[in-house]
N, C-alpha and C. Protein backbone atom coordinates (compact mmCIF):
# COMPACT_ATOMS: atom_id res chain seq x y z
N UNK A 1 0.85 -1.17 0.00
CA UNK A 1 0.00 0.00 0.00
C UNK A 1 0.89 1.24 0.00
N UNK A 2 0.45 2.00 -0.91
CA UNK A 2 1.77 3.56 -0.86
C UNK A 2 1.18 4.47 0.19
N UNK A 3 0.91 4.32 0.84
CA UNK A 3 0.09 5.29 2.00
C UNK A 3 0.67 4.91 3.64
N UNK A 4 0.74 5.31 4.28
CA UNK A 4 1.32 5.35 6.28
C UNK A 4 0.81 6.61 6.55
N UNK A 5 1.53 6.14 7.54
CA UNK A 5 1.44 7.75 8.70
C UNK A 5 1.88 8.98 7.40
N UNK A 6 1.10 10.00 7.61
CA UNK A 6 1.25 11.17 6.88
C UNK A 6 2.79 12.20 6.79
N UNK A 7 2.94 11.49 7.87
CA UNK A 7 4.92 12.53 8.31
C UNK A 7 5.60 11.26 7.55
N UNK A 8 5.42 9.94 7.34
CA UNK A 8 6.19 9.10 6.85
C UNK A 8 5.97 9.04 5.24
N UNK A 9 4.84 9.44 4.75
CA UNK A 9 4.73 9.44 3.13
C UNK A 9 5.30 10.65 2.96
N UNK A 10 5.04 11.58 3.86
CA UNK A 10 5.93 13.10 3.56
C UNK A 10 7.48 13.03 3.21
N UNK A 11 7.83 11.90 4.57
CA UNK A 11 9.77 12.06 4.36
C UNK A 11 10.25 11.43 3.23
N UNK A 12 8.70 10.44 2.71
CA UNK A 12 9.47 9.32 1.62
C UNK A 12 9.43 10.50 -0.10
N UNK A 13 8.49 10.99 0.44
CA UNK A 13 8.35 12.49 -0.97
C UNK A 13 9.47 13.34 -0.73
N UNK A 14 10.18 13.64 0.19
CA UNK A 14 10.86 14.18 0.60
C UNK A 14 12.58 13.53 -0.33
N UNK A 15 12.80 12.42 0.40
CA UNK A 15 13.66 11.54 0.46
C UNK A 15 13.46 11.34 -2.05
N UNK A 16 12.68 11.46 -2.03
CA UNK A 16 12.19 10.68 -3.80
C UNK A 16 12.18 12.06 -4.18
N UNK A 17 12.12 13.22 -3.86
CA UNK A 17 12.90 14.68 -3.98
C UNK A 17 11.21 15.41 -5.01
N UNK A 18 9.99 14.54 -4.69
CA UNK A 18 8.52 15.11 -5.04
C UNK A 18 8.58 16.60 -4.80
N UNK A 19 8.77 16.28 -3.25
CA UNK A 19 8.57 18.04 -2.51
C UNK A 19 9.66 18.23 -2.41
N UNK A 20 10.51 19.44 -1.59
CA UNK A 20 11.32 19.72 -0.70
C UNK A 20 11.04 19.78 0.94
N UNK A 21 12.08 19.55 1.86
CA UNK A 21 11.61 19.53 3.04
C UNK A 21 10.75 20.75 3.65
N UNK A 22 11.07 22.01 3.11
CA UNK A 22 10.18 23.14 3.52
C UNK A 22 8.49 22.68 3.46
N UNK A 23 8.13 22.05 2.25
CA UNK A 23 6.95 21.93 1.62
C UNK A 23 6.02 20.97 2.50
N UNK A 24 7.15 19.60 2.97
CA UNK A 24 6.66 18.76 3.42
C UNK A 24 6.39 19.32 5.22
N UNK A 25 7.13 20.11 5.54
CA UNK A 25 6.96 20.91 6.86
C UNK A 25 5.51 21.53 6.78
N UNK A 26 5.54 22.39 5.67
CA UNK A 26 4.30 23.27 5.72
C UNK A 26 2.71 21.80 5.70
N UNK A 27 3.13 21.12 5.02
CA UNK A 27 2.12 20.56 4.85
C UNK A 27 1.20 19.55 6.07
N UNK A 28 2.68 19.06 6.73
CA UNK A 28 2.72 18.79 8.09
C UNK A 28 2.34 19.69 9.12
N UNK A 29 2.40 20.52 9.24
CA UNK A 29 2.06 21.74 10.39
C UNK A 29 0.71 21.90 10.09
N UNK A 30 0.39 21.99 9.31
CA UNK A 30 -0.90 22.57 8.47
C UNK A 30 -2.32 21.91 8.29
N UNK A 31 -1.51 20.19 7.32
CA UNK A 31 -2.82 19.20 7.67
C UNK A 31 -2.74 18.40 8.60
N UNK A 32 -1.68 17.61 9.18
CA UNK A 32 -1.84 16.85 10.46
C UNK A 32 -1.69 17.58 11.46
N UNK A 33 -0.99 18.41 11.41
CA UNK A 33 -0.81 19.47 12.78
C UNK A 33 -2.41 19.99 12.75
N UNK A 34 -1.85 21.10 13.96
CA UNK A 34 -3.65 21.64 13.79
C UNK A 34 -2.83 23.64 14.06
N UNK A 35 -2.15 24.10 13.05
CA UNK A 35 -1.07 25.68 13.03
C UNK A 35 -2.15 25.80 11.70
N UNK A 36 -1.81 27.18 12.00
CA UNK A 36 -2.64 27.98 10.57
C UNK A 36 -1.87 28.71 9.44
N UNK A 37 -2.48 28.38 8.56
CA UNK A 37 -1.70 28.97 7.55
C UNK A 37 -1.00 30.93 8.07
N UNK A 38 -2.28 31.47 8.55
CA UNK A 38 -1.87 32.73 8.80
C UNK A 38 -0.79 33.11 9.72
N UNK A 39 -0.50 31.95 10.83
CA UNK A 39 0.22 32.15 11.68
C UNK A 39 1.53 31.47 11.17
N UNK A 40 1.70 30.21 10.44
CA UNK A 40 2.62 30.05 9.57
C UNK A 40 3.62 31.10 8.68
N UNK A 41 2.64 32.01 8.15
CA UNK A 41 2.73 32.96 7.23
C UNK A 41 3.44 34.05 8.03
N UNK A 42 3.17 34.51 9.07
CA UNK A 42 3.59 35.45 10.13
C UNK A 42 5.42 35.75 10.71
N UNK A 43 5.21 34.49 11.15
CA UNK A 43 6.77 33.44 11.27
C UNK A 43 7.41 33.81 9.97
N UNK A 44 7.42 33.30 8.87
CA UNK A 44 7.74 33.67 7.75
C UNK A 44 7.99 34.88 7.14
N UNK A 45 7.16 35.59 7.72
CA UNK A 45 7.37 37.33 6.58
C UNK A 45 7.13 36.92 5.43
N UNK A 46 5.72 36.28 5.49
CA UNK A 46 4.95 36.05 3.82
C UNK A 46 3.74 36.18 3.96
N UNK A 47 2.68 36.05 2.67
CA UNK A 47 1.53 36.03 2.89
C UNK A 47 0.60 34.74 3.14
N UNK A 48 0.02 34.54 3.74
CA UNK A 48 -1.25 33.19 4.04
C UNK A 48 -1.55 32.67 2.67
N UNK A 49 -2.07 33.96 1.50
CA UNK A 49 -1.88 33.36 -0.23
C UNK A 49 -0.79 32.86 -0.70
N UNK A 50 0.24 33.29 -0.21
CA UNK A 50 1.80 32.95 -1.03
C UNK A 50 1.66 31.29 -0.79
N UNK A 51 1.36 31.22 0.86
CA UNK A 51 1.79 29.81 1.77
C UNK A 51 1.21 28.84 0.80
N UNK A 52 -0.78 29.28 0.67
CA UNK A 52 -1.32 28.44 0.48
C UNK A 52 -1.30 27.81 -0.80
N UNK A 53 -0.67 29.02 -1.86
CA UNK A 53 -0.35 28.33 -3.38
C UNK A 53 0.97 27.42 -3.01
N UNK A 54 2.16 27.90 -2.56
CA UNK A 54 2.93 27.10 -2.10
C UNK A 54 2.42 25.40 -1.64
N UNK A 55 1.52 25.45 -0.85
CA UNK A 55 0.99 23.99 -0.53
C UNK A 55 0.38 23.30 -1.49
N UNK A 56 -0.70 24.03 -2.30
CA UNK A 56 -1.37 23.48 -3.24
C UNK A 56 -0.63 23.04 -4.22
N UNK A 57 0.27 23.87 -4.79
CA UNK A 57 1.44 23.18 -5.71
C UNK A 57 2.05 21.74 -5.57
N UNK A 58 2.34 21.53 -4.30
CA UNK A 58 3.30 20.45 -3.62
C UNK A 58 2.20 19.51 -3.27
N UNK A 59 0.95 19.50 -2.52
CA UNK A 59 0.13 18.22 -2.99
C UNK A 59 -0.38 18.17 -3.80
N UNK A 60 -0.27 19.06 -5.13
CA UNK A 60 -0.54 18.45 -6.36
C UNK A 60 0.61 17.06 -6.88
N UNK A 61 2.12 17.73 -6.81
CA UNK A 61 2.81 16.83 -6.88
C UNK A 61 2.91 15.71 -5.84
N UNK A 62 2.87 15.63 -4.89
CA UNK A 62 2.97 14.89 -4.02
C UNK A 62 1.35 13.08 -4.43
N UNK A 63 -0.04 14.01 -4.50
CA UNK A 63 -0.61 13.58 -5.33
C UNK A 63 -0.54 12.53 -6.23
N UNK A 64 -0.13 13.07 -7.19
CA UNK A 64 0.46 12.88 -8.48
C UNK A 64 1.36 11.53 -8.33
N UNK A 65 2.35 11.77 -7.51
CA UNK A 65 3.51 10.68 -6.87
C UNK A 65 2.33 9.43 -6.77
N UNK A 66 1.74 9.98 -5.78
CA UNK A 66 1.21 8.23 -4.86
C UNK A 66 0.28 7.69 -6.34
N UNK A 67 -0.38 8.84 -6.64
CA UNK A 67 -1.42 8.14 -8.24
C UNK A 67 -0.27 7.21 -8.98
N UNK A 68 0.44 7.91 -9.09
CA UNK A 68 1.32 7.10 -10.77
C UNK A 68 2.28 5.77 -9.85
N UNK A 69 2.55 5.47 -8.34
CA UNK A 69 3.12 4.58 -7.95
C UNK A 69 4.43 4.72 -7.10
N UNK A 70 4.94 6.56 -7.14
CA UNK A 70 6.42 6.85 -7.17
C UNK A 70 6.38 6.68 -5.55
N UNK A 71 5.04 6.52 -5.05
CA UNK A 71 5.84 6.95 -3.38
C UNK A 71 4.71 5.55 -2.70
């Protein structure tokens, strides 16, 4: 099954170079964590839009990975 714990399909996207570790952080904080994009964004000196295209990008690919078999 290409699927586990959500921090462990992250490191293996990580590790198979899908995302970068920033991406897989945000995505971690964000959907299994329970941090907000805005307060994410804050920390950062960016915007909550910047973050959230940032994420959407990366589980598109990430996505994409588990569909076609890569992770």
């Amino acid at each position: 099954m290409p699927w586990g714990h959500p921090d462990l399909v992250l490191a293996r996207a990580v590790e198979a170079r899908v995302i970068t570790a920033q991406e897989a952080d945000l995505i971690s904080r964000t959907r299994v964590g329970d941090e907000l994009l805005i307060d994410i964004a804050a920390t950062l000196a960016t915007s909550p839009d910047a973050l959230r295209m940032r994420r959407k990008r990366a589980e598109a690919r990430l996505a994409a990975a588990i569909t076609d078999g890569d992770l």
